[in-house]
Protein backbone atom coordinates (compact mmCIF):
# COMPACT_ATOMS: atom_id res chain seq x y z
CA UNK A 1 95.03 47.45 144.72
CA UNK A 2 95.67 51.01 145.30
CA UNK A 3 96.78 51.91 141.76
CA UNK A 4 95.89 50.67 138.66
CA UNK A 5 98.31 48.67 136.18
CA UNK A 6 98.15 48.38 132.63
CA UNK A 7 99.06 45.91 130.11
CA UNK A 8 101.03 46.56 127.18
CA UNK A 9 103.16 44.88 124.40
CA UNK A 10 106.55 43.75 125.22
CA UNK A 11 109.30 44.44 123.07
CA UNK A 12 113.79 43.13 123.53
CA UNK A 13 113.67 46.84 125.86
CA UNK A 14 111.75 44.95 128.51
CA UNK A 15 114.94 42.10 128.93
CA UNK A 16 116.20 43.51 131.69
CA UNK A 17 113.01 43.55 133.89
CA UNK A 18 111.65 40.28 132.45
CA UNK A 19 115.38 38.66 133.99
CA UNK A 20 114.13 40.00 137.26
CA UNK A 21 110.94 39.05 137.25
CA UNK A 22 111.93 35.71 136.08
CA UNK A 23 114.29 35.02 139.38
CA UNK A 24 112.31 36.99 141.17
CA UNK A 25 109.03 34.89 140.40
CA UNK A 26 110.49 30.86 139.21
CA UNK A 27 113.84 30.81 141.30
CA UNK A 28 114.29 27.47 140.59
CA UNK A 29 112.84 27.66 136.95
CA UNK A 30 114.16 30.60 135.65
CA UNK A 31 114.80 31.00 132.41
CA UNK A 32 118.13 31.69 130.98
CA UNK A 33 119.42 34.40 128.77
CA UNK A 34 119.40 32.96 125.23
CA UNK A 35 115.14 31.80 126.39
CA UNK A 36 114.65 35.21 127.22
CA UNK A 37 115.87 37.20 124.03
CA UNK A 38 113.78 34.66 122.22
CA UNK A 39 110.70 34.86 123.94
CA UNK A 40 111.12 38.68 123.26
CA UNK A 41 112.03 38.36 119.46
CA UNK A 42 110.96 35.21 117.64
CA UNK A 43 108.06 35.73 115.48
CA UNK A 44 104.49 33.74 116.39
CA UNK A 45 104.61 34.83 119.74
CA UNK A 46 102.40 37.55 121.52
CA UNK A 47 104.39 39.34 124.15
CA UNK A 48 102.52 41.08 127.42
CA UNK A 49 103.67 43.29 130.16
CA UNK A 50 101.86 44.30 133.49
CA UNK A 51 103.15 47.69 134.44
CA UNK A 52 102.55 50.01 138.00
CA UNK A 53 104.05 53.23 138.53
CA UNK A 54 106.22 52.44 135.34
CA UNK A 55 107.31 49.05 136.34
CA UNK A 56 106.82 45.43 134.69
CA UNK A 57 105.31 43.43 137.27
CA UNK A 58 104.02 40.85 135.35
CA UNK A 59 104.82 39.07 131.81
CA UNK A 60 103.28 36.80 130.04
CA UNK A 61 103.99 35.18 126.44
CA UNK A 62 101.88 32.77 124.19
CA UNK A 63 103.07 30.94 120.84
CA UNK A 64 101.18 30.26 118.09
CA UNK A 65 102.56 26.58 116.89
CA UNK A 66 100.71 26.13 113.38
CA UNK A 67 101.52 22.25 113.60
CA UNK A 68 99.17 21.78 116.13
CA UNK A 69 96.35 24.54 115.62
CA UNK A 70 97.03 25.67 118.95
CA UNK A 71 98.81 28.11 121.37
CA UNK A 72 100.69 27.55 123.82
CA UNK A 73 101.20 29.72 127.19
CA UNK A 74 104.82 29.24 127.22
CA UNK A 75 105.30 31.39 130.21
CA UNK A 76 103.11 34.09 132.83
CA UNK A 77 104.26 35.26 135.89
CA UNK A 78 103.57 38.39 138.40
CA UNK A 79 105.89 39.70 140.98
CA UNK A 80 105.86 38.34 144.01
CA UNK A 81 105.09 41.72 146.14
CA UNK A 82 102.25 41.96 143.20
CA UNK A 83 100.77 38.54 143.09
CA UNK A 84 97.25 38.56 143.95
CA UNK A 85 96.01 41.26 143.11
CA UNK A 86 94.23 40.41 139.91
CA UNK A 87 97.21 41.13 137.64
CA UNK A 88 97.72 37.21 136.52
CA UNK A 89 94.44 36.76 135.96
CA UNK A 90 94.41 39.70 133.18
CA UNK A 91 97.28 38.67 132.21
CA UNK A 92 95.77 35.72 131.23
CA UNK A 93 92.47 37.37 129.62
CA UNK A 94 94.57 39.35 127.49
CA UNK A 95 96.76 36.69 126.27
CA UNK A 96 93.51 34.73 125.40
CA UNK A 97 91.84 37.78 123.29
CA UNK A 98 95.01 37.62 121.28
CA UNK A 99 95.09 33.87 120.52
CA UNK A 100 95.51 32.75 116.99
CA UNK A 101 93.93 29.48 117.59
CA UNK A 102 90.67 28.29 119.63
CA UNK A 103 93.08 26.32 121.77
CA UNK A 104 94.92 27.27 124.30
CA UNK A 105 97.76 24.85 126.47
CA UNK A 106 100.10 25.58 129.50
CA UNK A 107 101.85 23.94 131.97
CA UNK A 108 102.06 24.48 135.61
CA UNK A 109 103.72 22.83 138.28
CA UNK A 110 101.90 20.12 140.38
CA UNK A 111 102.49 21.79 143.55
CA UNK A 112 101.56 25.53 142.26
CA UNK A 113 98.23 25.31 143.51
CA UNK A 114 97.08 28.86 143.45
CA UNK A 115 98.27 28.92 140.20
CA UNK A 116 96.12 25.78 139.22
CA UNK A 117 93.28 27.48 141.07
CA UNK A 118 93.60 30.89 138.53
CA UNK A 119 93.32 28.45 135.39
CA UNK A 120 90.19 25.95 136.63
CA UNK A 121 88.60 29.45 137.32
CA UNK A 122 89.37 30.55 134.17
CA UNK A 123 87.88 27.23 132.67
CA UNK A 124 91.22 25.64 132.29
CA UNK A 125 91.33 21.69 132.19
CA UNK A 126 93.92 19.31 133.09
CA UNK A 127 94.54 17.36 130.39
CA UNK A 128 97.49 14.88 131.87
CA UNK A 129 100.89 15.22 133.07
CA UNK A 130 104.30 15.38 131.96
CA UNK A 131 106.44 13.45 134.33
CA UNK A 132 109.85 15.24 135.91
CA UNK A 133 108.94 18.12 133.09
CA UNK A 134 110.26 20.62 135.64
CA UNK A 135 114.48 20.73 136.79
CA UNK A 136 114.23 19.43 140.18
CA UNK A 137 112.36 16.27 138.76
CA UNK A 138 108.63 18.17 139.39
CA UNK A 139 105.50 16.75 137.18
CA UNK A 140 104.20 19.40 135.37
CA UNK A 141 99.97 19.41 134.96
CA UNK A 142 99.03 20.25 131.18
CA UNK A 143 96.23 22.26 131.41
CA UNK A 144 94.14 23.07 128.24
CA UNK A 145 91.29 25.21 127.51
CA UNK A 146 88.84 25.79 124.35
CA UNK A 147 87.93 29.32 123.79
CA UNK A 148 84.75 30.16 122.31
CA UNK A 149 84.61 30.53 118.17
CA UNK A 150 85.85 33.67 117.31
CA UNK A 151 85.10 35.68 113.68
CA UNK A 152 88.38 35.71 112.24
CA UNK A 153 89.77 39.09 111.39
């Protein structure tokens, strides 16, 4: 990659660009309006932003759910004229650094393999399937991974 991106804290100014790079990146997935002012207000969640040349090209969100002692990777995507190019992946490490919880969960579609790929490299593990999770009747793969203990803050 020519030029370097950044990540930084989203905030309800990003909306517009995360609805792009929603239909841009999960056309048949993506999320509507009401999921996306959430995901950019309600409280427990961490919010990040890859940005080039003052752009979001990639978002990610994780929520803390106190029930379960765990987060939860509700969503991460990149651009598709961006994708590959390491920005998922620190997408990913950055979300991690800020989880509340040594847990971490997502879900991924069975046929996103180069998405599956990014998490077993980043010592993801399945940990079973939800069946016809996704709209068009797709399994989803529930991937889980156990970060290292951390000294709480």
């Amino acid at each position: 990659m020519d030029k370097a991106f950044t990540i930084a804290n989203a905030s309800w100014r990003d909306l517009g660009a995360l609805q792009v790079l929603e239909r841009e990146t999960f056309p048949i997935d993506s999320w509507p309006l009401w999921d996306l002012i959430g995901i950019l207000t309600l409280p427990h969640i961490t919010r990040l932003k890859a940005v080039l040349d003052g752009k979001m090209v990639g978002f990610a969100a994780l929520e803390y759910k106190a029930k379960e002692h765990a987060d939860w990777l509700a969503t991460i995507g990149v651009l598709p004229a961006y994708q590959n190019k390491g920005i998922g992946k620190a997408l990913l490490q950055e979300t991690e650094k800020r989880a509340k919880s040594n847990t971490i969960y997502l879900c991924v579609r069975l046929s996103n393999r180069i998405a599956q790929q990014l998490y077993l490299k980043a010592d993801y593990q399945i940990s079973h399937t939800w069946k016809a999770y996704y709209h068009d009747g797709e399994d989803a793969l529930v991937m889980k991974k156990i970060l290292p203990m951390r000294r709480q803050a």
